[in-house]
Protein backbone atom coordinates (compact mmCIF):
# COMPACT_ATOMS: atom_id res chain seq x y z
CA UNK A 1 102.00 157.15 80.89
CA UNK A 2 104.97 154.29 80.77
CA UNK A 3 104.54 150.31 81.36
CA UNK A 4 106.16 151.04 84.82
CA UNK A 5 103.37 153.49 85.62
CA UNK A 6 100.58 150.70 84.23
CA UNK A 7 102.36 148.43 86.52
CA UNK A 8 102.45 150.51 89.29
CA UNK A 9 98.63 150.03 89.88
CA UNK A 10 99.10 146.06 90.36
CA UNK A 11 102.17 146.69 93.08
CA UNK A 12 99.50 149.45 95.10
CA UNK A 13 96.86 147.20 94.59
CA UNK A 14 99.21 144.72 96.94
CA UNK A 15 100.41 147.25 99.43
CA UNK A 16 96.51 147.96 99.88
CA UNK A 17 96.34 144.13 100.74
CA UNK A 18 98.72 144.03 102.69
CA UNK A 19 97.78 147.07 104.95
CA UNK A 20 94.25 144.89 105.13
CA UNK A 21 95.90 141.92 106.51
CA UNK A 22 97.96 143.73 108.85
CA UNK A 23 94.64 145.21 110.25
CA UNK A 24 92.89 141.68 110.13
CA UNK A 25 96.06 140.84 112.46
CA UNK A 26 95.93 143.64 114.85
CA UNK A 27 92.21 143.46 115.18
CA UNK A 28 91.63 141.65 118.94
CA UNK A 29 87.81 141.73 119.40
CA UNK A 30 86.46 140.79 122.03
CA UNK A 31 83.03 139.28 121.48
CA UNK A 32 80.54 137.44 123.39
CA UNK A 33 76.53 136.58 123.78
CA UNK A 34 74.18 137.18 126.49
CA UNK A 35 70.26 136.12 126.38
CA UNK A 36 67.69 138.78 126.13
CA UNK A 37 64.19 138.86 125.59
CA UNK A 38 61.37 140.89 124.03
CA UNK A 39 60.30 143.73 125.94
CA UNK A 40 56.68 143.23 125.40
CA UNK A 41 54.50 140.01 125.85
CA UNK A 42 55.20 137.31 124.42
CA UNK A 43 58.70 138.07 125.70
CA UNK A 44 60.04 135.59 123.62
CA UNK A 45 63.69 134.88 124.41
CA UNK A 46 67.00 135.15 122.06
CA UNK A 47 70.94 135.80 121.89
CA UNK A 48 72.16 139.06 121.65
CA UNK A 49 75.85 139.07 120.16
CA UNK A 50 78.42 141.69 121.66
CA UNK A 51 81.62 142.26 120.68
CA UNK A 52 84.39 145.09 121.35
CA UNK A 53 88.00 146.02 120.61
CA UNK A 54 90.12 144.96 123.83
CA UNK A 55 92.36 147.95 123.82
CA UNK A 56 91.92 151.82 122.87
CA UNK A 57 95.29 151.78 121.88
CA UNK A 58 94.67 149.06 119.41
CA UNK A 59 91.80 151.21 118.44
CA UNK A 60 93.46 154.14 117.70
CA UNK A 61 96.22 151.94 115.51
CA UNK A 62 93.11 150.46 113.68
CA UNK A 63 92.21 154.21 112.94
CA UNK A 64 95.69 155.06 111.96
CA UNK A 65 95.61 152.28 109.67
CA UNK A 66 92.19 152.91 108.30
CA UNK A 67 93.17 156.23 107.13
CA UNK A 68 96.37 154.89 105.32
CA UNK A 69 93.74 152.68 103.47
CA UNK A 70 92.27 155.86 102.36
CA UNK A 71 95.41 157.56 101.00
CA UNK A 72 96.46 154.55 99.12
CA UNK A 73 92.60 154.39 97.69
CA UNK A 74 92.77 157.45 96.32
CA UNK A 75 96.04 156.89 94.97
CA UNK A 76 95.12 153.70 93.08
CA UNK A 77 91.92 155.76 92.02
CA UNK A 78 93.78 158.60 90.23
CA UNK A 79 96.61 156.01 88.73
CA UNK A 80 93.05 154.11 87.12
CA UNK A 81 92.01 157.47 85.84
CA UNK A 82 95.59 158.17 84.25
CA UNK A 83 95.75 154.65 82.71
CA UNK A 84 92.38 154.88 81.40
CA UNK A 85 92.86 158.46 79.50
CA UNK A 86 95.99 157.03 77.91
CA UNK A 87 94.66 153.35 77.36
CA UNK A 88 91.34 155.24 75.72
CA UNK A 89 94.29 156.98 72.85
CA UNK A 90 94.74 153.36 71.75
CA UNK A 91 93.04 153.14 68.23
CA UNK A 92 92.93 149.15 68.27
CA UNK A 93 89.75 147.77 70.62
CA UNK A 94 91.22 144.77 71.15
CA UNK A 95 94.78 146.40 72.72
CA UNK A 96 92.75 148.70 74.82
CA UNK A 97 90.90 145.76 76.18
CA UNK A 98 93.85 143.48 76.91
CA UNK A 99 95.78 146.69 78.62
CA UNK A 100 92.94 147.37 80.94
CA UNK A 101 92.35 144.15 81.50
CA UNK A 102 96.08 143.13 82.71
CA UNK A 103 96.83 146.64 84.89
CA UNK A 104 93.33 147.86 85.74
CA UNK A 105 91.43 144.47 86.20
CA UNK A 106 94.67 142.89 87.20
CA UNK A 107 93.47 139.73 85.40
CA UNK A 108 95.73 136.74 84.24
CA UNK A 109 96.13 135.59 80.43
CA UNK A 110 93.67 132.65 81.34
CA UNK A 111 91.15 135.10 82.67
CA UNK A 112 91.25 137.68 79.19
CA UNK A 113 91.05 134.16 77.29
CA UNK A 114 87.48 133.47 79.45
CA UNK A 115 86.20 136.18 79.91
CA UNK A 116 86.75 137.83 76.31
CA UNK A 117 87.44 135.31 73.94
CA UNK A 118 90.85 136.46 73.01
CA UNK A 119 93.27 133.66 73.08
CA UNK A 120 96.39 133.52 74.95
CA UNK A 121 99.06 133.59 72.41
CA UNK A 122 96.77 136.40 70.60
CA UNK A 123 96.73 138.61 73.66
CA UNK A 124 100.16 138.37 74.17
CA UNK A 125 100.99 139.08 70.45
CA UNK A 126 99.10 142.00 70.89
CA UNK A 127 100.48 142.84 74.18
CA UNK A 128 103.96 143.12 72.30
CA UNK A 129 103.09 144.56 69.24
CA UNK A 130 101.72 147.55 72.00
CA UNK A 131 104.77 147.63 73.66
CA UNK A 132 106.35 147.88 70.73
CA UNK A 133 104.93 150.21 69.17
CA UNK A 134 104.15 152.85 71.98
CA UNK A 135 106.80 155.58 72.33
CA UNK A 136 106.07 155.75 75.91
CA UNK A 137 106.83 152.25 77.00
């Protein structure tokens, strides 16, 4: 596994967001409240919310769209199993951490620095000695 494939799980990882968004766009519901009450005494009175999707073609797109979600799941799933399997034939803890954390997690220098104590400057020492050092990269 190169760099380019590591970074390949960010990029998917965006194109999955993007698909989201486009769905969040193309989503018209339809939604609305009428009052209803209980069907036994006390028949105490509330809202009941309904809502819908306006068009069965904008249905079907929705579906179209949901199952594109899948595909790029599972790809981003099998890429995380690849990069883990090589990331795991690190011998150094600390690399292995700061490589999962930057293309797995997808986390930010600041973020490593919080959440793990490694400093910035050390992580991205590290981060070059790796790429350095790995034939692959």
């Amino acid at each position: 596994m190169t760099e380019k494939d590591l970074k390949q799980i960010r990029g998917k990882l965006r194109e999955m967001e993007a698909i989201k968004r486009q769905m969040e766009a193309r989503r018209y519901r339809l939604a609305d409240s009428v009052r209803g009450s209980m069907p036994v005494f006390p028949y105490v009175e509330h809202v009941i919310a309904v809502t819908g999707i306006r068009d069965r073609k904008i249905g079907r797109q929705l579906s179209t769209q949901k199952e594109l979600l899948k595909e790029k799941i599972k790809e981003v799933l099998e890429l995380v199993r690849q990069a883990n399997e090589y990331i795991d034939t690190i011998p150094d803890a600390d690399t292995r951490i700061i490589l999962r954390c930057r293309y797995v997690n997808c986390m930010t220098w600041y973020e490593i620095e919080t959440d793990f104590g490694i400093s910035i400057s050390t992580g991205q020492r590290r981060f070059r000695e790796w790429q350095k050092k790995d034939p692959l990269t």
